[in-house]
Protein backbone atom coordinates (compact mmCIF):
# COMPACT_ATOMS: atom_id res chain seq x y z
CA UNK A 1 -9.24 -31.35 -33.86
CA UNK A 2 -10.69 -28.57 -31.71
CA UNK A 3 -11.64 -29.56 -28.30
CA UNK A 4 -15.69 -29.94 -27.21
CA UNK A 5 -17.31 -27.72 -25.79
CA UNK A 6 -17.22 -27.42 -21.99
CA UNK A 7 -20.30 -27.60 -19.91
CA UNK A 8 -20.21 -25.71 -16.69
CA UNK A 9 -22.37 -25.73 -13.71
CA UNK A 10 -22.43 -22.39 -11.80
CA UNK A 11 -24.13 -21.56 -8.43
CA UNK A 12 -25.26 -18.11 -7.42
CA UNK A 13 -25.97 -17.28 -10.79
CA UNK A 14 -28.19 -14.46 -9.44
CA UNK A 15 -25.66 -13.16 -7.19
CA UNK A 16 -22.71 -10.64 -7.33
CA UNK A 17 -20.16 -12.97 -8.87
CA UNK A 18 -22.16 -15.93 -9.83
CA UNK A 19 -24.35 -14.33 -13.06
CA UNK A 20 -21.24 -12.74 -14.34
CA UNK A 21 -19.41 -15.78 -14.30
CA UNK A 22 -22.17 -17.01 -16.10
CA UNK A 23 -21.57 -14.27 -18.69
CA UNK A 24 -18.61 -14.52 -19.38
CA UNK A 25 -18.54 -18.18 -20.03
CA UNK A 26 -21.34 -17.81 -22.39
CA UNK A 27 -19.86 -15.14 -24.31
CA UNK A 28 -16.45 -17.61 -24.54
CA UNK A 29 -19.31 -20.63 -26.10
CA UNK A 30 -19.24 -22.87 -22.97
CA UNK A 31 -22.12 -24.97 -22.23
CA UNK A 32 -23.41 -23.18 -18.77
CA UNK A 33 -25.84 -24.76 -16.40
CA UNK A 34 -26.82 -21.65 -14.17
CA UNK A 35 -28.50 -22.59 -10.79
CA UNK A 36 -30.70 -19.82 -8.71
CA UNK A 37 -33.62 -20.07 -6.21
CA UNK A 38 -35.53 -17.16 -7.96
CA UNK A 39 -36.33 -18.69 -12.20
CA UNK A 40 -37.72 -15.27 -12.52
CA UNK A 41 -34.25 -13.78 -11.54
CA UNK A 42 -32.70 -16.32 -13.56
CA UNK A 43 -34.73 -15.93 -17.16
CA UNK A 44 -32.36 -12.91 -18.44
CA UNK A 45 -29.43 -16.09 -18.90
CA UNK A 46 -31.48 -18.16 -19.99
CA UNK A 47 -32.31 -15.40 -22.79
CA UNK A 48 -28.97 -15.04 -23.42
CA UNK A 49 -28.74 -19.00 -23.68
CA UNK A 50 -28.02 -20.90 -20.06
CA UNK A 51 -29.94 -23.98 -18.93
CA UNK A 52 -31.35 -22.02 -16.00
CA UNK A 53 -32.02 -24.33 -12.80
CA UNK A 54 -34.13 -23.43 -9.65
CA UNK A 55 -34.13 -25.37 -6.78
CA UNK A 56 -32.91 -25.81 -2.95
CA UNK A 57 -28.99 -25.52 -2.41
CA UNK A 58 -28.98 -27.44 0.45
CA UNK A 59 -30.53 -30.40 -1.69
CA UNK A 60 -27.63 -32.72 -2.44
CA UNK A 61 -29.90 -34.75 -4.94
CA UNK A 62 -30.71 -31.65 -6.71
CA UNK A 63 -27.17 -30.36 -6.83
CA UNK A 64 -25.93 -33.70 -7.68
CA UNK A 65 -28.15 -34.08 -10.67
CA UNK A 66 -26.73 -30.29 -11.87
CA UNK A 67 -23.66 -30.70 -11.45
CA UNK A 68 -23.35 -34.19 -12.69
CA UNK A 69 -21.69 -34.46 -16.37
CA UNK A 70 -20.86 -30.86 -16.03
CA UNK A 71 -16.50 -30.36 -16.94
CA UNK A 72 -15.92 -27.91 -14.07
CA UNK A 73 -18.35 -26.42 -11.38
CA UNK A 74 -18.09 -22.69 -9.37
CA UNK A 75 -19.96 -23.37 -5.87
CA UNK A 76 -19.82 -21.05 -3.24
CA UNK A 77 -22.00 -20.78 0.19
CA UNK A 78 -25.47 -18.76 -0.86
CA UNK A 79 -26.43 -18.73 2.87
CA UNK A 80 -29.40 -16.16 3.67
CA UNK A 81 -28.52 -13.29 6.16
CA UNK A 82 -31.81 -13.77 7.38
CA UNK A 83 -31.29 -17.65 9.00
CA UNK A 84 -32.27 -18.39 11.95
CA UNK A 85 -28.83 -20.09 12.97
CA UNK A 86 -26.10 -18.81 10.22
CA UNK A 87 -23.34 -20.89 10.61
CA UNK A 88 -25.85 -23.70 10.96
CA UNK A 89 -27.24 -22.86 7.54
CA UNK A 90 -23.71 -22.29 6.02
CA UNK A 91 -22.67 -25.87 7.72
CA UNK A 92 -26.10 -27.47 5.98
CA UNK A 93 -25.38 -25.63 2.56
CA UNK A 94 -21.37 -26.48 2.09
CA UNK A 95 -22.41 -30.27 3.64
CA UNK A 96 -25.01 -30.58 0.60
CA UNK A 97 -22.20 -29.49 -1.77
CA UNK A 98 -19.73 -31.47 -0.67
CA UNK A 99 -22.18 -34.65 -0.78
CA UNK A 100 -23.32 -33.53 -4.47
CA UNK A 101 -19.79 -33.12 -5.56
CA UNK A 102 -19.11 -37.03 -4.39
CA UNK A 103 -21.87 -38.37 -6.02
CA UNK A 104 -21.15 -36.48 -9.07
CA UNK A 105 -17.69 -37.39 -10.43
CA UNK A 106 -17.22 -33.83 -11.13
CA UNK A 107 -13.10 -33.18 -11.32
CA UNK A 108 -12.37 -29.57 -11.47
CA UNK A 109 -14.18 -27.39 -8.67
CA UNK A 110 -13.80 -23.42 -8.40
CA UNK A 111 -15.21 -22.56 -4.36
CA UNK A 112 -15.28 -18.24 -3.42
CA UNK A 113 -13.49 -17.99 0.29
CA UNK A 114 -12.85 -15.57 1.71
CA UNK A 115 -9.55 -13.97 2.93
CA UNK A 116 -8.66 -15.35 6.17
CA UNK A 117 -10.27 -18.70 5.47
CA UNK A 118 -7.09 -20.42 6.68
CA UNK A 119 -7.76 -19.73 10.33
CA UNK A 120 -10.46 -21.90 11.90
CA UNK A 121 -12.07 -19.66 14.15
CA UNK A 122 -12.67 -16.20 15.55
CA UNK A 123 -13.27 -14.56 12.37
CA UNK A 124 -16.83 -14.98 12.42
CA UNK A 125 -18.58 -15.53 9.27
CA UNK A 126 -15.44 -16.12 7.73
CA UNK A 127 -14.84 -19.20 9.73
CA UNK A 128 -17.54 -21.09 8.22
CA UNK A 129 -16.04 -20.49 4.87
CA UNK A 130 -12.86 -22.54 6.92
CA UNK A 131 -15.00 -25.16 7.01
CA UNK A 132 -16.14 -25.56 3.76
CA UNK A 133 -12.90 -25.61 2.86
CA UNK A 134 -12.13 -27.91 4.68
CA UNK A 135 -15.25 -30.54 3.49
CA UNK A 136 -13.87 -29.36 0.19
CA UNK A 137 -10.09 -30.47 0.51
CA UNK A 138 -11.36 -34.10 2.28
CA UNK A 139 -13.26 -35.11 -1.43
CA UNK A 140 -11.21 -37.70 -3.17
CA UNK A 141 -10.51 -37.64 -6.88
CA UNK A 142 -11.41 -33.17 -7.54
CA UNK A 143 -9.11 -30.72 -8.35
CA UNK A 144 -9.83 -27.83 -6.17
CA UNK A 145 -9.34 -23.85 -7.01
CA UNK A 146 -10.20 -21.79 -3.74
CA UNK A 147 -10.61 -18.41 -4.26
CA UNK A 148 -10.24 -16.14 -1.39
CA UNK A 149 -11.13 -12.02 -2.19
CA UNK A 150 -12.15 -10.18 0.97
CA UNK A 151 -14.57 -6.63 0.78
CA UNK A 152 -16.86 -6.73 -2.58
CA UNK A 153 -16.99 -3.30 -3.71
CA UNK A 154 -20.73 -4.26 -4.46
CA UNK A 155 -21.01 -4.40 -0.59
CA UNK A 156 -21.50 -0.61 -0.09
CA UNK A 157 -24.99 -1.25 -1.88
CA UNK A 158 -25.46 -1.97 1.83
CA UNK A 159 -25.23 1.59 2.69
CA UNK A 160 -27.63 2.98 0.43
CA UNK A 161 -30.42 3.70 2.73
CA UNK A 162 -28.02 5.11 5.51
CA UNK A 163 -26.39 7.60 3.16
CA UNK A 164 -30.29 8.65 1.73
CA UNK A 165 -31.60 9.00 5.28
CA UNK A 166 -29.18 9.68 7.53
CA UNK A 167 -26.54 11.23 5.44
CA UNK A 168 -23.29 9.00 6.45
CA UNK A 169 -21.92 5.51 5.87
CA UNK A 170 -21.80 3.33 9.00
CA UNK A 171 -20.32 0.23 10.56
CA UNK A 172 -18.09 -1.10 13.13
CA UNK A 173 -14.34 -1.28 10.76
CA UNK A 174 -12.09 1.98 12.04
CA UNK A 175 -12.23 4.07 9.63
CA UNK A 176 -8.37 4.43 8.86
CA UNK A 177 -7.75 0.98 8.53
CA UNK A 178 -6.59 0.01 5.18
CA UNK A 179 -8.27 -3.73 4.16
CA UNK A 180 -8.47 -5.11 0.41
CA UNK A 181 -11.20 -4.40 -1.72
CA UNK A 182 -12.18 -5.73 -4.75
CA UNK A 183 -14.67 -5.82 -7.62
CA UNK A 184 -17.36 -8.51 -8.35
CA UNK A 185 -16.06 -9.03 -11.75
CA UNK A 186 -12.56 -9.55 -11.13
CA UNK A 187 -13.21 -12.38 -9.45
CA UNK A 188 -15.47 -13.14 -11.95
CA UNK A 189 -13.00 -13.10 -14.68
CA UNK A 190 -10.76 -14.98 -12.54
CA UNK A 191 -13.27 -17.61 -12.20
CA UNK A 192 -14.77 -17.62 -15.81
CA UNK A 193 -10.74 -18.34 -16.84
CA UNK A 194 -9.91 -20.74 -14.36
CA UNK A 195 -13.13 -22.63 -15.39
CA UNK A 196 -12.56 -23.07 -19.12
CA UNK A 197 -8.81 -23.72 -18.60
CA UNK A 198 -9.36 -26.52 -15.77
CA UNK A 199 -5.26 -26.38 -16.04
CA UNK A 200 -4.56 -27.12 -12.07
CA UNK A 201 -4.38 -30.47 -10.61
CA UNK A 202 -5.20 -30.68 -6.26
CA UNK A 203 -5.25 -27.63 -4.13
CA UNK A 204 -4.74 -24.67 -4.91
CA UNK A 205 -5.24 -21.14 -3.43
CA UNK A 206 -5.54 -17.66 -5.40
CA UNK A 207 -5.66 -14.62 -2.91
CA UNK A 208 -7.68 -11.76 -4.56
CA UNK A 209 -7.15 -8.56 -3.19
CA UNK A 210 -8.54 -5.98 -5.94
CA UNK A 211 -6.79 -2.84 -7.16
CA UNK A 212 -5.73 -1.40 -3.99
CA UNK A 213 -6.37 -1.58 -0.13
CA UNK A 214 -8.86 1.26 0.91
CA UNK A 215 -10.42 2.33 4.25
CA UNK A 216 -13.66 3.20 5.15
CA UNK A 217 -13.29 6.89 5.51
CA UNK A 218 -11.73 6.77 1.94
CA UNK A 219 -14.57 4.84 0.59
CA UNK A 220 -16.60 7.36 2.13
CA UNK A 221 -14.37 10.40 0.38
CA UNK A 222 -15.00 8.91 -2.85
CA UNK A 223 -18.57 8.15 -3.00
CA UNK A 224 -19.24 11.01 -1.49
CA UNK A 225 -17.72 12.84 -4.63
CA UNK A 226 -19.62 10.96 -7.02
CA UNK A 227 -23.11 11.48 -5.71
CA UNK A 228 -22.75 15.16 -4.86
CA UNK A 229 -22.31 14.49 -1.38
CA UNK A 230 -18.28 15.93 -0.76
CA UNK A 231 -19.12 15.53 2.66
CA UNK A 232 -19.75 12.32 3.03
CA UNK A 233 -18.62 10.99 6.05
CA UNK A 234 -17.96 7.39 7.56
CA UNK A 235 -19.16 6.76 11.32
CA UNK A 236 -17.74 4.07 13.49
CA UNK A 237 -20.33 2.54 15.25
CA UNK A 238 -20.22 0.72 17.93
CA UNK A 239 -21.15 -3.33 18.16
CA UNK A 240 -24.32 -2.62 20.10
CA UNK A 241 -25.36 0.48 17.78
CA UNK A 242 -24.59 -2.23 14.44
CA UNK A 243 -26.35 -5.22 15.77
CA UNK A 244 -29.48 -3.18 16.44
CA UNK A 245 -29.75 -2.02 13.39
CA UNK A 246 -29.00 -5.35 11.42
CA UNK A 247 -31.89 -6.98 13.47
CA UNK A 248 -33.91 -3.80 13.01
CA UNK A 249 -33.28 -4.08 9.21
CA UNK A 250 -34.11 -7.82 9.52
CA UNK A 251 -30.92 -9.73 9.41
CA UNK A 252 -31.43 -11.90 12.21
CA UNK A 253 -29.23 -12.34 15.61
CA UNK A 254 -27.14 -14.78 14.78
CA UNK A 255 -26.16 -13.60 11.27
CA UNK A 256 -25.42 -10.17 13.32
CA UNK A 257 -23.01 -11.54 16.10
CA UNK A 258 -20.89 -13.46 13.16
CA UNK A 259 -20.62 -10.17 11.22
CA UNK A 260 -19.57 -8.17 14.16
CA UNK A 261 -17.02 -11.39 14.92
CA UNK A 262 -15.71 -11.11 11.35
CA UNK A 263 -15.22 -6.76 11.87
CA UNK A 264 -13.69 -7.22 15.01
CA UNK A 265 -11.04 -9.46 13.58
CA UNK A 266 -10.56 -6.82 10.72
CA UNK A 267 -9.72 -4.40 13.38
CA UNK A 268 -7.41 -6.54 15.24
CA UNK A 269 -5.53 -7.22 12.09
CA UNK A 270 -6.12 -10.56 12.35
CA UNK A 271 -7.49 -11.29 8.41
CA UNK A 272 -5.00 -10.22 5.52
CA UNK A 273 -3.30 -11.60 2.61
CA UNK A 274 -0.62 -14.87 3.19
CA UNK A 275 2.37 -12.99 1.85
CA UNK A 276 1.23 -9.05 1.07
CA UNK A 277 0.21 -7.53 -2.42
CA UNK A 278 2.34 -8.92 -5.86
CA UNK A 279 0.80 -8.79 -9.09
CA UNK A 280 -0.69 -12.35 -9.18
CA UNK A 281 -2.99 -10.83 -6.68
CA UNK A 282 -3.95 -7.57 -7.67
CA UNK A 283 -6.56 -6.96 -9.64
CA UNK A 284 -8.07 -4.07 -12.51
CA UNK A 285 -10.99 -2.36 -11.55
CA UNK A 286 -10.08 0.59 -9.28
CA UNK A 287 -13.32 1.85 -6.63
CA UNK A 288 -13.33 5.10 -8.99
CA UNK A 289 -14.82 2.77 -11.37
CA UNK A 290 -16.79 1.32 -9.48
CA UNK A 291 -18.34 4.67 -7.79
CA UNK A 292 -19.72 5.46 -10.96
CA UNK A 293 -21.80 2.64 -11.71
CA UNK A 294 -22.87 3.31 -7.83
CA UNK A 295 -23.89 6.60 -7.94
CA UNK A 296 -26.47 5.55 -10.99
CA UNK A 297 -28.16 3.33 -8.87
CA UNK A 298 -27.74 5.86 -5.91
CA UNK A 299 -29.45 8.94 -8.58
CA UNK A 300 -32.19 6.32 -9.46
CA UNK A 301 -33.77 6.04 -5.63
């Protein structure tokens, strides 16, 4: 007898990791409930055959109702860089969750970390993602997967306009250091697996530290080679010179301060992987890869 079909619920499907999750499941035949705030952003799944669901994440009677009956669920903390009070709106967000998830019955539950989510404070944005794992752990009767990548390579999107206008990369990391990296779809296929198979029983913990650890200046070098820009340089800034131009770009204060919380723990080498790089944690897709898909999207601005 083959076994049913699984039904999936799967936050963020909009995002970096959620939609491909979403994906990938589909293309495997799973049942997939995909939940977004934007049903405009969310009609291309539901074209290629997800129940698409818009509403409020910090809602715990909406979440409960989409992620009740569902076999496994991905959540993670969707909290807007624009928020007032961000670690306020990440406590609100992972509080709804973990309420939804009670009332649910739901058994198996993939949550994205973060690297360094195992120390409670300091780390700055990171240390909310503590506490959600924490809420997370305290829920009687799920199995729990946290997943815990660091850097998206999707994050040097960020840098897009700085590199057009001003012809470098910037932020606060030193440029030399060395930090993991990884793609948006290796976590996704980590996830998209782990969901189907709903094969672990309590905690557990998957580090995900990409292809290779890879500095800023290298990130810079490589780009830079891609989009006909060999010269591409990265620019430490300081905190001051990075939280004015967050706020100027319209991330607000708070969101700002946590960031530059979370960089300054980078440099202090205080966020990195529980026992180094083996093969469980290392993943495919190299930056290279990644650069060219990037330098499309730089050629079409």
């Amino acid at each position: 007898m083959s076994n049913p079909t699984p039904t999936i619920t799967v936050m963020g499907a909009t995002g970096h990791t959620g939609g491909k999750i979403a994906a990938r499941l589909l293309a495997a035949g799973a049942n997939v409930r995909a939940l977004g705030r934007n049903p405009d952003k969310l009609a291309a799944l539901e074209r290629a055959g997800a129940e698409v669901l818009a509403g409020d994440t910090c809602d715990p009677a909406f979440l409960a109702r989409v992620f009740r009956g569902a076999d496994a669920v991905y959540t993670l903390l969707a909290t807007d860089r624009r928020a007032a009070d961000y670690r306020a709106r990440q406590d609100q967000e992972g509080e709804a969750i973990a309420e939804a998830l009670r009332a649910s019955g739901v058994r198996h539950v993939v949550a994205l970390s973060s690297l360094g989510a195992d120390v409670a404070e300091g780390t700055g944005v990171i240390a909310g993602l503590h506490a959600q794992e924490e809420r997370l752990k305290r829920i009687a009767g799920i199995h729990l997967l946290l997943l815990r990548p660091v850097s998206f390579f999707e994050n040097v999107y960020d840098a897009l306009g700085q590199i057009k206008e001003a012809g470098v990369m910037a932020d606060t990391v030193e440029p030399d250091i060395a930090v993991p990296m990884i793609a948006a779809d290796d976590i996704a296929q980590v996830a998209a697996q782990a969901l189907l198979a709903s094969d672990w029983t309590g905690v557990a913990v998957r580090e995900l530290l990409g292809q290779r650890d890879l500095s800023h200046s290298e990130v810079a070098r490589i780009l830079g080679g891609r989009i006909g820009k060999p010269g591409l340089a990265y620019v430490q800034l300081s905190e001051d010179e990075m939280s004015g131009a967050m706020i100027e770009a319209g991330l607000s204060p708070s969101f700002a301060a946590l960031y530059l919380e979370m960089t300054r723990a980078f440099n202090e080498g205080r966020v990195g992987p529980s026992a180094g790089r083996n093969a469980a944690n290392t993943t495919a897709t190299r930056f290279e890869d990644f650069a060219e898909e990037f330098a499309r999207v730089y050629a079409a601005i």
